[in-house]
Protein backbone atom coordinates (compact mmCIF):
# COMPACT_ATOMS: atom_id res chain seq x y z
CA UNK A 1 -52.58 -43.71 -58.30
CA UNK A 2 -48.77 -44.93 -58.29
CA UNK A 3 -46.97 -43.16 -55.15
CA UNK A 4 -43.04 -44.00 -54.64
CA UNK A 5 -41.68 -45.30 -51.67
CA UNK A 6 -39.77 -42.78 -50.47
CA UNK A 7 -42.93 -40.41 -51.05
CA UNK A 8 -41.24 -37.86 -53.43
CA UNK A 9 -44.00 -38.67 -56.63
CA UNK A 10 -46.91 -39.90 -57.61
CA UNK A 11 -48.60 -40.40 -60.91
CA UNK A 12 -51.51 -41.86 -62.39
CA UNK A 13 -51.49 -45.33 -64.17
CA UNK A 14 -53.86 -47.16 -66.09
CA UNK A 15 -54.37 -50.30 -64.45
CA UNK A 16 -53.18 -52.48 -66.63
CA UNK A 17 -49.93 -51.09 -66.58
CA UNK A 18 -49.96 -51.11 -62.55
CA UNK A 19 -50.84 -54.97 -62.42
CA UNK A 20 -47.86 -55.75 -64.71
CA UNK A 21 -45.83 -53.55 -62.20
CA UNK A 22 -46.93 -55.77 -59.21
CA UNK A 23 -44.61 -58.90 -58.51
CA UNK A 24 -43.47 -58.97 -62.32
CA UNK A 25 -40.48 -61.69 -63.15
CA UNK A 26 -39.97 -63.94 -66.38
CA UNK A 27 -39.31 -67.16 -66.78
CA UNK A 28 -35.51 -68.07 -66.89
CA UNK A 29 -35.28 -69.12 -70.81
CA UNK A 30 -31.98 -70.77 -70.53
CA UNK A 31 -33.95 -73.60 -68.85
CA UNK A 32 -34.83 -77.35 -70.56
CA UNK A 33 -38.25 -77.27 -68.99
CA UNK A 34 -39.24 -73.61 -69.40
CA UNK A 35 -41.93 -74.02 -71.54
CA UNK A 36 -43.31 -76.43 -69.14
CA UNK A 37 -42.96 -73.85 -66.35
CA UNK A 38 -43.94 -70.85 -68.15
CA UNK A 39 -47.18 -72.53 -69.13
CA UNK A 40 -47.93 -74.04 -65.45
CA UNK A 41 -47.01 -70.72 -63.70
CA UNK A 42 -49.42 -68.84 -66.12
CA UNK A 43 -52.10 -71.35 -65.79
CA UNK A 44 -52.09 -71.20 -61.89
CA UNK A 45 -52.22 -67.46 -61.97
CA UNK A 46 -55.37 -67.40 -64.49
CA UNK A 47 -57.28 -69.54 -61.74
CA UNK A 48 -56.34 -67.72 -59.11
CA UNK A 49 -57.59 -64.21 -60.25
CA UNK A 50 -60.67 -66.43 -61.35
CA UNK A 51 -60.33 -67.40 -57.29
CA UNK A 52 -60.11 -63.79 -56.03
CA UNK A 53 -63.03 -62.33 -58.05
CA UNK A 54 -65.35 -65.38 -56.60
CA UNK A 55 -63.74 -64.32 -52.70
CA UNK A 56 -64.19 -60.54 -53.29
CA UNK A 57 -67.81 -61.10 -54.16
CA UNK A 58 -68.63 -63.13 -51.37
CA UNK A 59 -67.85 -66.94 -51.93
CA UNK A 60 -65.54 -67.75 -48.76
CA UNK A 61 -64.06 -69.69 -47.64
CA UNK A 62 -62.50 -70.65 -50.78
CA UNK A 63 -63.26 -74.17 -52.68
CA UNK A 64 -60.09 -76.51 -52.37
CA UNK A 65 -58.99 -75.99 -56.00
CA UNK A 66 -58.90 -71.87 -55.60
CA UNK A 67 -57.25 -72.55 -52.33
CA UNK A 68 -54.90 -74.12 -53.66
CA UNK A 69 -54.59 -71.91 -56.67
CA UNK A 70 -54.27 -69.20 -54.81
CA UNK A 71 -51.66 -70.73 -52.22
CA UNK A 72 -49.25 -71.45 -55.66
CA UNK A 73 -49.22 -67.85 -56.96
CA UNK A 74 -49.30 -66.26 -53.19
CA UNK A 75 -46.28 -68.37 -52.56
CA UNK A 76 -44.39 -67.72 -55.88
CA UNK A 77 -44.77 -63.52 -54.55
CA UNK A 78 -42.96 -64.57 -51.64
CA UNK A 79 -39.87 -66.09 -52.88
CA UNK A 80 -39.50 -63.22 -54.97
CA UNK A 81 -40.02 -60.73 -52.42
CA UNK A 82 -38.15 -58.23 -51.04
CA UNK A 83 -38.75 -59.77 -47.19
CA UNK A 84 -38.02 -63.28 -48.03
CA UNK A 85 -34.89 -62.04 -50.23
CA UNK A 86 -33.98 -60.05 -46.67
CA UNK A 87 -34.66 -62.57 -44.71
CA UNK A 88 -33.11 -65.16 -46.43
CA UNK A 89 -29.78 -63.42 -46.73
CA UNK A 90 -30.36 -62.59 -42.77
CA UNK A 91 -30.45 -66.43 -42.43
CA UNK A 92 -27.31 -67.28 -44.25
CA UNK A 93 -25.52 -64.98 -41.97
CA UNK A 94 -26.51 -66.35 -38.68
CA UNK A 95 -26.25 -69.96 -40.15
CA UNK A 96 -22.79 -68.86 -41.60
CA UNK A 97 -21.65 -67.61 -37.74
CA UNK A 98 -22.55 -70.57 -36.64
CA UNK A 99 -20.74 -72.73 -38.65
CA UNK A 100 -17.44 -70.12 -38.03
CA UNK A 101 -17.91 -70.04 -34.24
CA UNK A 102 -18.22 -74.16 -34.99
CA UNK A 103 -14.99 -74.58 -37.08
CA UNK A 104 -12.87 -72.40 -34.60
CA UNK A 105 -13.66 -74.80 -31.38
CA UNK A 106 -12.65 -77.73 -33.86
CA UNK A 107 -9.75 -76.37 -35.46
CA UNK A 108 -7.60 -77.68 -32.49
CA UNK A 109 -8.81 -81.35 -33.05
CA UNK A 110 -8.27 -80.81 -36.75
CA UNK A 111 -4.81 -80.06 -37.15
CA UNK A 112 -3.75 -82.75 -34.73
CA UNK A 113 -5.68 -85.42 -37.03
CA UNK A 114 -4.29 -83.68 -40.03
CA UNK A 115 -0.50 -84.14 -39.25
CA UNK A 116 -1.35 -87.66 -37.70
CA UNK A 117 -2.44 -88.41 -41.29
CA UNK A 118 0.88 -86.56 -43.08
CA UNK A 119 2.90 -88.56 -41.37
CA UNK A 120 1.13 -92.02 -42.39
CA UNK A 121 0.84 -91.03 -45.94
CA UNK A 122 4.48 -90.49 -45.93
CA UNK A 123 5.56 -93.55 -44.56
CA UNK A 124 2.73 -95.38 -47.27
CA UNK A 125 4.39 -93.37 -50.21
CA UNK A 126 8.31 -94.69 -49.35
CA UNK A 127 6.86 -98.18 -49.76
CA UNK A 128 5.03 -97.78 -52.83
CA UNK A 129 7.45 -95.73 -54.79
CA UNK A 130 9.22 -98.81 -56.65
CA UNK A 131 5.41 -99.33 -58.47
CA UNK A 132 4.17 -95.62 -59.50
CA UNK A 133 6.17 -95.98 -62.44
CA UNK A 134 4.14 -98.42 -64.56
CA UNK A 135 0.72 -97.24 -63.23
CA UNK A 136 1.44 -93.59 -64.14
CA UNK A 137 2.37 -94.60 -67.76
CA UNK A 138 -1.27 -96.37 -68.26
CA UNK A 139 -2.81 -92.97 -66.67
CA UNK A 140 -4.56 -90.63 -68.80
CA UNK A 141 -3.25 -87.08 -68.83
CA UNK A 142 -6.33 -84.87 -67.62
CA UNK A 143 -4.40 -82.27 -70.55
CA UNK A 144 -3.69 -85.17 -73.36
CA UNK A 145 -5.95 -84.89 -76.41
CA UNK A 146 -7.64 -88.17 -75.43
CA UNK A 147 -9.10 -85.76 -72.38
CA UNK A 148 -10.14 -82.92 -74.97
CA UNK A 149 -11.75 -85.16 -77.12
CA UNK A 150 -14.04 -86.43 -74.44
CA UNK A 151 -14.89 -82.39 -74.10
CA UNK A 152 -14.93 -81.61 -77.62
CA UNK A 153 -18.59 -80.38 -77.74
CA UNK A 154 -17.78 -77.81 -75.06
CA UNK A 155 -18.33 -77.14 -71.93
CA UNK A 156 -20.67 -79.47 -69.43
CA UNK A 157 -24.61 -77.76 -69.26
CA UNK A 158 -24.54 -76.76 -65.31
CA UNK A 159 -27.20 -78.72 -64.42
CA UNK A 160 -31.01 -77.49 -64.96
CA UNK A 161 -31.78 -77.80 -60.80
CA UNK A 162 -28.69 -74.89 -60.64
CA UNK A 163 -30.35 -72.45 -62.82
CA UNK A 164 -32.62 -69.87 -61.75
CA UNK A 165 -36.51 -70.52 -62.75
CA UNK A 166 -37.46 -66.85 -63.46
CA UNK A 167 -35.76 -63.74 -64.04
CA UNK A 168 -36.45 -60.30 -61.29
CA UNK A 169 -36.75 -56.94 -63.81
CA UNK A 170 -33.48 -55.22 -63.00
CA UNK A 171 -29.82 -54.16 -64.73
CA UNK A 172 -28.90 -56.45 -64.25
CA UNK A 173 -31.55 -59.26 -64.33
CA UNK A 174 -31.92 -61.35 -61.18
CA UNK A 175 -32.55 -64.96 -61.29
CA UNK A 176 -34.53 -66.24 -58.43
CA UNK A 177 -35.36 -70.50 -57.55
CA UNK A 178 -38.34 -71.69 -56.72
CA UNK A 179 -37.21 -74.94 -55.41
CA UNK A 180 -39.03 -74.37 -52.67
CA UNK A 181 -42.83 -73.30 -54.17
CA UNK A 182 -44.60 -76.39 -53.28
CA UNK A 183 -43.31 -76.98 -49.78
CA UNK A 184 -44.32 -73.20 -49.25
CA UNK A 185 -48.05 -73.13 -51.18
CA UNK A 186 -48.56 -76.31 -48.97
CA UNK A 187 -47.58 -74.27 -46.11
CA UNK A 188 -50.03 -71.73 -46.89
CA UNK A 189 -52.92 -73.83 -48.22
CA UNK A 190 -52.86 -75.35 -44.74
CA UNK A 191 -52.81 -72.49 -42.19
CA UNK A 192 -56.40 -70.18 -40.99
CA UNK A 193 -57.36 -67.84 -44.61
CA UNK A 194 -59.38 -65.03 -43.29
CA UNK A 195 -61.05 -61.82 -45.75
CA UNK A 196 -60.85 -58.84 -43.62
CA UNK A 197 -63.46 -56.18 -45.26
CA UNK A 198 -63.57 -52.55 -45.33
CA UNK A 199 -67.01 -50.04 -46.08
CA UNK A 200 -64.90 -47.65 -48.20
CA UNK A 201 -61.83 -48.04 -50.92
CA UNK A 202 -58.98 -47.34 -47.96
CA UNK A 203 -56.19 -50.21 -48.95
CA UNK A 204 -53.21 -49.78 -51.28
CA UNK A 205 -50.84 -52.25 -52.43
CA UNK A 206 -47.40 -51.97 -53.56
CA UNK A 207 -44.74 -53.77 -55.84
CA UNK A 208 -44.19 -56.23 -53.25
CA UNK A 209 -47.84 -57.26 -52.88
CA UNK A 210 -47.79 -60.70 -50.41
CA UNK A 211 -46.09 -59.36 -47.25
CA UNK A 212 -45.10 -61.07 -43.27
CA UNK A 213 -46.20 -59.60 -40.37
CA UNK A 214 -45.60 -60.69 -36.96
CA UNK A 215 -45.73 -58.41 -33.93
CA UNK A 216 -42.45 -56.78 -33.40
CA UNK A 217 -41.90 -57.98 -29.60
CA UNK A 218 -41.77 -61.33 -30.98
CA UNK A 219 -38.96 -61.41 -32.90
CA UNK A 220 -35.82 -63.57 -32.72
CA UNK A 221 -32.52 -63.07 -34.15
CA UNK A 222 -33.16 -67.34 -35.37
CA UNK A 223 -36.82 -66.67 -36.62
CA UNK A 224 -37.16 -65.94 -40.28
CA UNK A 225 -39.64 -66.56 -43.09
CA UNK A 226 -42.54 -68.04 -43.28
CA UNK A 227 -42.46 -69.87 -39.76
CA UNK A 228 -41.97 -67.22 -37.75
CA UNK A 229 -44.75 -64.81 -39.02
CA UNK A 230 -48.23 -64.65 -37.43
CA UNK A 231 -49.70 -63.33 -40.37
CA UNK A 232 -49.42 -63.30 -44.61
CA UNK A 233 -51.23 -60.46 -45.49
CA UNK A 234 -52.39 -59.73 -49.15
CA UNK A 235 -54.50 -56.82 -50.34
CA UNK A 236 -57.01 -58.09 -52.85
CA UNK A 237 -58.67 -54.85 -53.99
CA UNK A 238 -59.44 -51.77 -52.31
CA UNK A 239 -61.71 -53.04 -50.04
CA UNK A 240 -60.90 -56.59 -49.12
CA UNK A 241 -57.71 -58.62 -48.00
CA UNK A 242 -56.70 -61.50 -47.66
CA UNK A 243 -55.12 -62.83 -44.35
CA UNK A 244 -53.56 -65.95 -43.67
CA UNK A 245 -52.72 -66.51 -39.98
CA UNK A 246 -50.88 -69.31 -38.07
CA UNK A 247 -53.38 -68.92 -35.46
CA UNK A 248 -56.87 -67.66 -35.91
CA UNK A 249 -59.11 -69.02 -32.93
CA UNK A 250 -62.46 -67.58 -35.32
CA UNK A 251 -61.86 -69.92 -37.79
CA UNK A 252 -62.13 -68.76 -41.75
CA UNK A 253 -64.37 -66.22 -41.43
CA UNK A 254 -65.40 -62.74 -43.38
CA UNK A 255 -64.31 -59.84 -40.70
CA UNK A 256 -65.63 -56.29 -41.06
CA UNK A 257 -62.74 -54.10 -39.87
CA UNK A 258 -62.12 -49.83 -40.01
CA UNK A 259 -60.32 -47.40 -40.62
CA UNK A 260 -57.90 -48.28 -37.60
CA UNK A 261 -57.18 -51.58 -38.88
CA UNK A 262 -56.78 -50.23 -42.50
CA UNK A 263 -54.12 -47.83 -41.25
CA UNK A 264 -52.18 -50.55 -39.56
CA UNK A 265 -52.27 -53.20 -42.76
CA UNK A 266 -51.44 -50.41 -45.20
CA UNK A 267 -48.28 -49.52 -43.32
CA UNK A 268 -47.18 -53.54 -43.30
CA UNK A 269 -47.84 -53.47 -46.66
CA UNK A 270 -46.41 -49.89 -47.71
CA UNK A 271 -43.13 -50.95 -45.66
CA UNK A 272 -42.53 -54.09 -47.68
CA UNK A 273 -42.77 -51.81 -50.87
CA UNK A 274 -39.55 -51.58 -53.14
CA UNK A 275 -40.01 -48.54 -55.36
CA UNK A 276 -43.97 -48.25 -55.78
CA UNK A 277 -47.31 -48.49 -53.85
CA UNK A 278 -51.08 -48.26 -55.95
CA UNK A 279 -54.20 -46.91 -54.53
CA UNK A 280 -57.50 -45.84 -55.48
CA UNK A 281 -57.01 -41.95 -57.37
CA UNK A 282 -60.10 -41.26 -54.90
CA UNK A 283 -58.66 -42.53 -52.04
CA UNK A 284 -55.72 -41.72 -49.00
CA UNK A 285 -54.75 -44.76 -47.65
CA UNK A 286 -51.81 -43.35 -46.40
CA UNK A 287 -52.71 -40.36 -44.32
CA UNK A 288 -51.51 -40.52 -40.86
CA UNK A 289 -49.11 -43.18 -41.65
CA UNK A 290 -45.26 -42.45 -41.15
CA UNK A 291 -43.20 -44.77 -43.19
CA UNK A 292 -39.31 -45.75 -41.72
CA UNK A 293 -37.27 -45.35 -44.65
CA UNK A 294 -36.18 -48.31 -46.28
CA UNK A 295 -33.56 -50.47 -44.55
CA UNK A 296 -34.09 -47.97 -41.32
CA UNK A 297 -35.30 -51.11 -39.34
């Protein structure tokens, strides 16, 4: 069953079509090395389903190559996530008032040193005037044709760490980087993995499938990301999830949880949707939950 958001449909999908709903981007084809990427990216998420059937039927914790399988591909989900995308414009903000609130109790010092400088230059350019003449004859003109023949094959390539790796679905397209995957999957692989497991098909999981969760008193305007959540929290069917923690004083363990705990991880998850959540046709997973609407919070 595909239910929207905003609760107004719901339809049923086969679910092949829902899995290529669930985190789907493209690799950016304007790239030298997208082959390359395209064929790693692909590789890394074959393994890690291969890595999620072996946890879902028992073999935890995971072996170190599924771990870090599954650390890749959960990380790639959160770059292109509608948190981290929230979070991370959240983070240019308060990084951009600092930097304003900076410049204005410098802008004082500034504009002294800045006429202190005028005023040398000037005196530096009377002295040198009688010798400009002869140096600006030997100077190329950045507008003579010896300049557009050194530009003749068009415009400069921007340069392939610039460009976007993969392309969001959308009109228009969004490019996304993932300059930042393997500092992240590292991140991951080494905090507490946990599979929290339910007696009955109760989870759901949405378009946004790899969601944060910390607990709501602990937020700070400067926390953001990855480092400041207690918690990644991935559904993995309808009866098992995956939890990575920051703290977990049980170790990596198999938990047996109900149907409180399934209510409470099916709202973090059905928040962090963007347009669509899956469940089980036989299922509810989302009785007695009240969703904020989006961008409420």
């Amino acid at each position: 069953m595909a239910e929207r958001r905003d609760r107004t449909r719901r339809r049923l999908v086969a679910v092949d079509a829902a899995v290529g709903e669930l985190g789907g981007y493209e690799v950016a084809a304007g790239r030298a090395d997208a082959g390359a990427l395209g064929r790693l990216l692909a590789e890394a998420e074959a393994r890690a389903a291969e890595a999620l059937q072996r946890i879902t039927e028992g073999a935890f914790p995971p072996r170190e190559p599924d771990r870090a399988s599954l650390a890749l591909v959960l990380a790639v989900q959160l770059l292109l996530g509608r948190y981290h995308r929230a979070e991370a414009g959240r983070a240019a903000t308060l990084v951009g008032q600092l930097i304003v609130s900076t410049i204005e109790e410098a802008e004082e010092e500034e504009e002294q040193e800045e006429a202190e400088e005028e005023q040398e230059e000037a005196e530096g350019e009377q002295e040198s005037e009688e010798g400009e003449g002869s140096e600006e004859a030997e100077a190329v003109d950045p507008g003579s044709e010896s300049a557009e023949v050194m530009d003749a094959e068009g415009p400069v390539a921007e340069p392939a760490a610039a460009q976007p790796h993969v392309m969001l679905p959308g009109r228009p397209p969004r490019g996304r980087s993932l300059a930042s995957l393997p500092a992240l999957a590292r991140q991951l692989a080494s905090r507490t993995w946990q599979v929290v497991r339910f007696p009955s098909l109760v989870l759901l999981t949405s378009d946004t499938p790899v969601v944060l969760w910390a607990p709501s008193a602990s937020a700070k305007l400067y926390q953001v990301g990855l480092g400041s959540a207690h918690e990644v929290r991935v559904p993995l069917d309808a009866r098992h999830a995956l939890i990575i923690a920051r703290h977990a004083p049980a170790g990596e363990i198999v938990r047996d949880l109900g149907e409180r705990q399934a209510r409470a991880l099916n709202r973090t998850v059905a928040e962090a949707a963007v347009e669509w959540m899956y469940y089980h046709p036989e299922s509810d997973p989302l009785e007695a939950v009240e969703l904020p609407s989006p961008g409420s919070d």
